[in-house]
PDB file of N, CA and C in Angstrom:
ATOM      1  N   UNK A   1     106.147 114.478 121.433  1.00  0.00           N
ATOM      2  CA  UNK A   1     105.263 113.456 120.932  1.00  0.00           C
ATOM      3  C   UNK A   1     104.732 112.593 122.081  1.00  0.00           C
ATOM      4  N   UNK A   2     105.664 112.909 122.728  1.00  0.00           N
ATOM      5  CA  UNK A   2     105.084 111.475 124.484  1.00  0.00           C
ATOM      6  C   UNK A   2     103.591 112.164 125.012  1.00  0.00           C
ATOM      7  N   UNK A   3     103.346 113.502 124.591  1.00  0.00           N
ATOM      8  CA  UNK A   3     102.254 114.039 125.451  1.00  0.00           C
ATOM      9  C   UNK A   3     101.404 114.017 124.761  1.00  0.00           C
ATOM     10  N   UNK A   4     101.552 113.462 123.511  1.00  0.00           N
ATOM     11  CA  UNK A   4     100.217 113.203 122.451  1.00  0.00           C
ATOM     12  C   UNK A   4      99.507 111.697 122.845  1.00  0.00           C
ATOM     13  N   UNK A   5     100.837 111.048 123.042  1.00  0.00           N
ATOM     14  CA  UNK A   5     100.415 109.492 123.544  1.00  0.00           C
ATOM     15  C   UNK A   5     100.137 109.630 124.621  1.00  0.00           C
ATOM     16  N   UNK A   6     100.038 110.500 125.448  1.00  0.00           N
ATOM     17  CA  UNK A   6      99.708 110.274 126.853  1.00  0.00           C
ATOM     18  C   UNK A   6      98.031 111.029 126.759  1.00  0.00           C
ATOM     19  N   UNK A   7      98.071 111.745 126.107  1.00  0.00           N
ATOM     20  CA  UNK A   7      96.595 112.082 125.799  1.00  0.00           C
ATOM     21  C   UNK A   7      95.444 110.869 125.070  1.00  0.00           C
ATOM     22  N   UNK A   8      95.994 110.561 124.069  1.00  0.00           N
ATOM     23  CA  UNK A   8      95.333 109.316 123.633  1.00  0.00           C
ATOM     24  C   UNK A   8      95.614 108.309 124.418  1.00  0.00           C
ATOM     25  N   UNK A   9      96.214 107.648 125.159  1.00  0.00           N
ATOM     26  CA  UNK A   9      96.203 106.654 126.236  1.00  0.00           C
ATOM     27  C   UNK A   9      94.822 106.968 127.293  1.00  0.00           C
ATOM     28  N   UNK A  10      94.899 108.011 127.743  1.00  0.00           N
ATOM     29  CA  UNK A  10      94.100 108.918 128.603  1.00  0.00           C
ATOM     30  C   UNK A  10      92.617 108.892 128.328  1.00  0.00           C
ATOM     31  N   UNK A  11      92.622 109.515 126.911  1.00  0.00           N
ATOM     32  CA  UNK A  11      91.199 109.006 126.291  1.00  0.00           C
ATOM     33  C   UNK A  11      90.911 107.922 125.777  1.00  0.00           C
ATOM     34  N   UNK A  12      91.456 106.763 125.796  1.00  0.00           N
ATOM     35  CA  UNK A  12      90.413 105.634 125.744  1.00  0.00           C
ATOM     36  C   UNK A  12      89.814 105.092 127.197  1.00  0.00           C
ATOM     37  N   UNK A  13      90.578 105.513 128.413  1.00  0.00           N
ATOM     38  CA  UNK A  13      89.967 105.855 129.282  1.00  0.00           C
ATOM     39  C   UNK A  13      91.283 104.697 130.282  1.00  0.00           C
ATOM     40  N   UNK A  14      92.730 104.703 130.085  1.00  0.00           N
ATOM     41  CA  UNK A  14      93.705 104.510 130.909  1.00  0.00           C
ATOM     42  C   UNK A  14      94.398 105.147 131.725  1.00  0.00           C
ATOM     43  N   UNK A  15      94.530 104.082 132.638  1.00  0.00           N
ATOM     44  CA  UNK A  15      95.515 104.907 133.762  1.00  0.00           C
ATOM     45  C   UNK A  15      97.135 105.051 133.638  1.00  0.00           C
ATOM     46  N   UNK A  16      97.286 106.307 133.602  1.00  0.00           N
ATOM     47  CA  UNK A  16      98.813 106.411 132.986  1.00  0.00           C
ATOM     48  C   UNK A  16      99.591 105.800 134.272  1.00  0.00           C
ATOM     49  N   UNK A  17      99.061 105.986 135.620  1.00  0.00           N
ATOM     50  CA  UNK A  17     100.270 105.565 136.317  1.00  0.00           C
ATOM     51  C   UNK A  17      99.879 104.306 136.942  1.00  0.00           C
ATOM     52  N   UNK A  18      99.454 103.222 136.128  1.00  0.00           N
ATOM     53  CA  UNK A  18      99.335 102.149 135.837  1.00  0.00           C
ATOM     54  C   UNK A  18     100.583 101.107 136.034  1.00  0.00           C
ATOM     55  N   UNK A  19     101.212 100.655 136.625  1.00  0.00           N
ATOM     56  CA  UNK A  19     102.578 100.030 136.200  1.00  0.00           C
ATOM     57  C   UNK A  19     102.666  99.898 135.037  1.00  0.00           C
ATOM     58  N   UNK A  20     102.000  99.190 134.145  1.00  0.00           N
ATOM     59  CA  UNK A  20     102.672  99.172 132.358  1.00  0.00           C
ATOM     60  C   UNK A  20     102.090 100.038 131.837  1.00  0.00           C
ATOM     61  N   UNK A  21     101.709 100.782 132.055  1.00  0.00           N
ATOM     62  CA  UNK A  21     102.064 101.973 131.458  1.00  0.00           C
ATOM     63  C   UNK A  21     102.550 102.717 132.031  1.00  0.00           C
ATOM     64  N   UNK A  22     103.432 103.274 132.796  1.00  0.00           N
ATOM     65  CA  UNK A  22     104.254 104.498 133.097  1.00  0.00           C
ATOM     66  C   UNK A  22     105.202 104.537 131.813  1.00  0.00           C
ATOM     67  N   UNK A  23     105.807 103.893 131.001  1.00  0.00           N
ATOM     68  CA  UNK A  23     106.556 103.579 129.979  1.00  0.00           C
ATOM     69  C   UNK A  23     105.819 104.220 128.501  1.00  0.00           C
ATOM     70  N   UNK A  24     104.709 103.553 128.491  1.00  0.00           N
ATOM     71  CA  UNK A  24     104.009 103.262 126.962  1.00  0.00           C
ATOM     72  C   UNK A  24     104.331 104.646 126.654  1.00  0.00           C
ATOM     73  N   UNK A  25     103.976 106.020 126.946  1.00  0.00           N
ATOM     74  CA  UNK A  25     104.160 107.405 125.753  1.00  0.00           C
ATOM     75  C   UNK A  25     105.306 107.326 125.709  1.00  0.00           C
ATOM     76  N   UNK A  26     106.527 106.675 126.141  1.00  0.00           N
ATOM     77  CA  UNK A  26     107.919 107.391 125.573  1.00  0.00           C
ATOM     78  C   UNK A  26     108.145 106.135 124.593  1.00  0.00           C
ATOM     79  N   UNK A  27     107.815 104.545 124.988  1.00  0.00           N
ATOM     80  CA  UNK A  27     107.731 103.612 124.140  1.00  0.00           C
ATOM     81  C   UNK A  27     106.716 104.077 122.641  1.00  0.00           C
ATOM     82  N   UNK A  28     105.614 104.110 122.829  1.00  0.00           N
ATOM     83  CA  UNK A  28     104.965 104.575 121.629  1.00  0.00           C
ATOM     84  C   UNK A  28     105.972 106.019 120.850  1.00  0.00           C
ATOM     85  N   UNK A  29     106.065 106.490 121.303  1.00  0.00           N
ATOM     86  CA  UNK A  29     106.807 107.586 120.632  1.00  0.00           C
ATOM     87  C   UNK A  29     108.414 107.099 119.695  1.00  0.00           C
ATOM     88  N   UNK A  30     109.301 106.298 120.480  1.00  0.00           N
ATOM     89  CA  UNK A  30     110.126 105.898 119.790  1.00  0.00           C
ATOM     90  C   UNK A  30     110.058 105.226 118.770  1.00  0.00           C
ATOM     91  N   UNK A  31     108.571 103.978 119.324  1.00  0.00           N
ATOM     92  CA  UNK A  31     108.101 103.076 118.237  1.00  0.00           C
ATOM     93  C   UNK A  31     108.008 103.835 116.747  1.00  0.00           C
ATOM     94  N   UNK A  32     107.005 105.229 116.553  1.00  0.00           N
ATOM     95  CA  UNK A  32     106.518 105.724 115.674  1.00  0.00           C
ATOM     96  C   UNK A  32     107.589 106.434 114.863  1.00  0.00           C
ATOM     97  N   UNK A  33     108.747 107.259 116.181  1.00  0.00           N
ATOM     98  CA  UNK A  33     109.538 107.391 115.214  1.00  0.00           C
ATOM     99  C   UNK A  33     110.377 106.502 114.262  1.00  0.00           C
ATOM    100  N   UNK A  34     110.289 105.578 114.769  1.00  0.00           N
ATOM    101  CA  UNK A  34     111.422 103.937 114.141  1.00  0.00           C
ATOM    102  C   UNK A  34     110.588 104.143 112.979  1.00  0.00           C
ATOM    103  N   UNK A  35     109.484 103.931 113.072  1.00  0.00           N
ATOM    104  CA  UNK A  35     108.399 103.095 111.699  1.00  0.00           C
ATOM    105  C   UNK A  35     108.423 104.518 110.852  1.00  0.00           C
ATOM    106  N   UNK A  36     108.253 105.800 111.016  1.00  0.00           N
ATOM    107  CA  UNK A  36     108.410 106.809 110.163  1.00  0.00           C
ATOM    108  C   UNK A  36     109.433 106.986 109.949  1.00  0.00           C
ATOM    109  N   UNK A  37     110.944 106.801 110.131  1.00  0.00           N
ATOM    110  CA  UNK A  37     112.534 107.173 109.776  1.00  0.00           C
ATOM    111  C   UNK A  37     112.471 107.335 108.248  1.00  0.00           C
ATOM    112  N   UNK A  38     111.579 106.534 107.499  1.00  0.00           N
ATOM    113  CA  UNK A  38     111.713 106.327 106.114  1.00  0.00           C
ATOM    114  C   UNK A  38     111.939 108.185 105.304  1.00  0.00           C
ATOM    115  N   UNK A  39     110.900 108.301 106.256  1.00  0.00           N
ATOM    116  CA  UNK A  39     110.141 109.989 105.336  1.00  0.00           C
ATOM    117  C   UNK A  39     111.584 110.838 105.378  1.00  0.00           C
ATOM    118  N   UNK A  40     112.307 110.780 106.466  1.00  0.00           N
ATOM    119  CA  UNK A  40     113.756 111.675 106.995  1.00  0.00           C
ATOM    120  C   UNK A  40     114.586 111.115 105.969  1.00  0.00           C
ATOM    121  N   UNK A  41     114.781 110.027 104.991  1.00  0.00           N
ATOM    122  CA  UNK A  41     116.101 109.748 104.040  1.00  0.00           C
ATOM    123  C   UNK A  41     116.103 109.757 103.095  1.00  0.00           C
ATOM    124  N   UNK A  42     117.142 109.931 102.374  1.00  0.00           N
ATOM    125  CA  UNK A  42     117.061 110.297 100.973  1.00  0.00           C
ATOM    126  C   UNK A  42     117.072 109.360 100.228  1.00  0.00           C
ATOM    127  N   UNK A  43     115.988 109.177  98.792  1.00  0.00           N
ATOM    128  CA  UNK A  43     115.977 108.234  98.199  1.00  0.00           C
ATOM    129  C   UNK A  43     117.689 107.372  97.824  1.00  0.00           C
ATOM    130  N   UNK A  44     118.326 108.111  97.119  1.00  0.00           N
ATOM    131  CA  UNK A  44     119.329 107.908  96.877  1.00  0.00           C
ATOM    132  C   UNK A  44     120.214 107.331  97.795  1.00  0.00           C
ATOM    133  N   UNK A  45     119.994 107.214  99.140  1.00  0.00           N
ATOM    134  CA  UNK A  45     121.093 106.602  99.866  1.00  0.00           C
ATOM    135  C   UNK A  45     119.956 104.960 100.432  1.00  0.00           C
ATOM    136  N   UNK A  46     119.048 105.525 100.249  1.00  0.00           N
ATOM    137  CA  UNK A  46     118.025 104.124 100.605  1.00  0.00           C
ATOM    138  C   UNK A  46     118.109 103.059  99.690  1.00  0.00           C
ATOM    139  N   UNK A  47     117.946 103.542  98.318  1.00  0.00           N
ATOM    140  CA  UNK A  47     118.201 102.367  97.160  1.00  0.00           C
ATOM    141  C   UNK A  47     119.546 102.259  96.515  1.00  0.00           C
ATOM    142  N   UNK A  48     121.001 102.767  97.272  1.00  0.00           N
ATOM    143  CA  UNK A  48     121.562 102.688  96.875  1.00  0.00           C
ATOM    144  C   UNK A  48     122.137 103.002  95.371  1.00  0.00           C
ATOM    145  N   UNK A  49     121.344 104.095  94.649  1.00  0.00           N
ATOM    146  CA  UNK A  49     120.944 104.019  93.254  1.00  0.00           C
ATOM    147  C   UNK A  49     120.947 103.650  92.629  1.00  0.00           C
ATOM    148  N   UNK A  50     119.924 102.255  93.157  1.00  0.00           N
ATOM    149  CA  UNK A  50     119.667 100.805  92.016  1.00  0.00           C
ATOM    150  C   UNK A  50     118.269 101.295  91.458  1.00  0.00           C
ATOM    151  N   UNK A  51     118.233 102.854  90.918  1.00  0.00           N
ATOM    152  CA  UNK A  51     116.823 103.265  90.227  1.00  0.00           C
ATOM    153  C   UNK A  51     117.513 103.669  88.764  1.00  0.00           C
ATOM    154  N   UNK A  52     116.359 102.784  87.802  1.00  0.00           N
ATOM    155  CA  UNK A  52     117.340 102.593  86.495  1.00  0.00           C
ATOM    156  C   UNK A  52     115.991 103.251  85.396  1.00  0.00           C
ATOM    157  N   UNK A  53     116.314 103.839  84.436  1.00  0.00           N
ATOM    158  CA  UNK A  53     114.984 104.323  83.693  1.00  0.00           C
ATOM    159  C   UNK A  53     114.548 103.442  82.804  1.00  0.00           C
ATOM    160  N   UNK A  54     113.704 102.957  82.595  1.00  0.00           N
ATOM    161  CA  UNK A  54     113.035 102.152  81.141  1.00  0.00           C
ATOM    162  C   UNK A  54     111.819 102.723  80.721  1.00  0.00           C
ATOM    163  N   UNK A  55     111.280 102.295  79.649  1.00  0.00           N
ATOM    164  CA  UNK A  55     110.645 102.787  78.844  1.00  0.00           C
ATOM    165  C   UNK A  55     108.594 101.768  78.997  1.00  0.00           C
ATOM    166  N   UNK A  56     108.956 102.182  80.676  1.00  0.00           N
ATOM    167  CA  UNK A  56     107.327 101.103  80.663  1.00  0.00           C
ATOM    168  C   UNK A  56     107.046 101.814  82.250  1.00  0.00           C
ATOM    169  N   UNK A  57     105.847 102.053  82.006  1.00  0.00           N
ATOM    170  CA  UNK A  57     105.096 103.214  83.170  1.00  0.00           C
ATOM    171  C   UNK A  57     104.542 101.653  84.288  1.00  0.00           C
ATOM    172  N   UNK A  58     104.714 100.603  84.139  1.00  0.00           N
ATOM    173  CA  UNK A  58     104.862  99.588  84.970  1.00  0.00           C
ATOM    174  C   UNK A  58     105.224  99.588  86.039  1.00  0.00           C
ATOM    175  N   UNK A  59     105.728  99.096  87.076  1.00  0.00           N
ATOM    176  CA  UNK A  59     106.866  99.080  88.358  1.00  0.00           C
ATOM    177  C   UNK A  59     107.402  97.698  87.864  1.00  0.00           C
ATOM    178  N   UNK A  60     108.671  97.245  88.061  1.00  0.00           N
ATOM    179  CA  UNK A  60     109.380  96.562  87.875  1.00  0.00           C
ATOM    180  C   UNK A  60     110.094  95.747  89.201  1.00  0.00           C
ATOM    181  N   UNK A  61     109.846  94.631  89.770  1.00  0.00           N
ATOM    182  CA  UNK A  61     110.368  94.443  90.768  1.00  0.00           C
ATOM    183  C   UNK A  61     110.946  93.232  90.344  1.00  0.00           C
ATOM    184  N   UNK A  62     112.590  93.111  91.136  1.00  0.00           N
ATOM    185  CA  UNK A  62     113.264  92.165  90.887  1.00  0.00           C
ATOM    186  C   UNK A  62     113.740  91.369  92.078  1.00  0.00           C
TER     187      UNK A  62
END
């Protein structure tokens, strides 16, 4: 994934060996994986299985 960010860094028209950026593709990359972790877990251990059925096509937030 670092060589995707280093391509798009590249094309907006930066210098990778920039001092702040020599970092940014492995930083961007960890970043994205942090913020996507969601998609990798299972509902059931995320909500603790506080998912309860009722009878209303609503969302219910408490």
């Amino acid at each position: 994934m670092e060589q995707h960010w280093e391509e798009i860094i590249e094309a907006v028209g930066e210098d990778l060996q920039r001092p702040g950026l020599r970092d940014t593709p492995k930083r961007a990359s960890e970043a994205f994986k942090f913020l996507t972790h969601g998609y990798h877990q299972d509902l059931k251990t995320v909500t603790n299985d506080a998912l309860f059925q009722r009878d209303s096509s609503e969302m219910i937030l408490v």
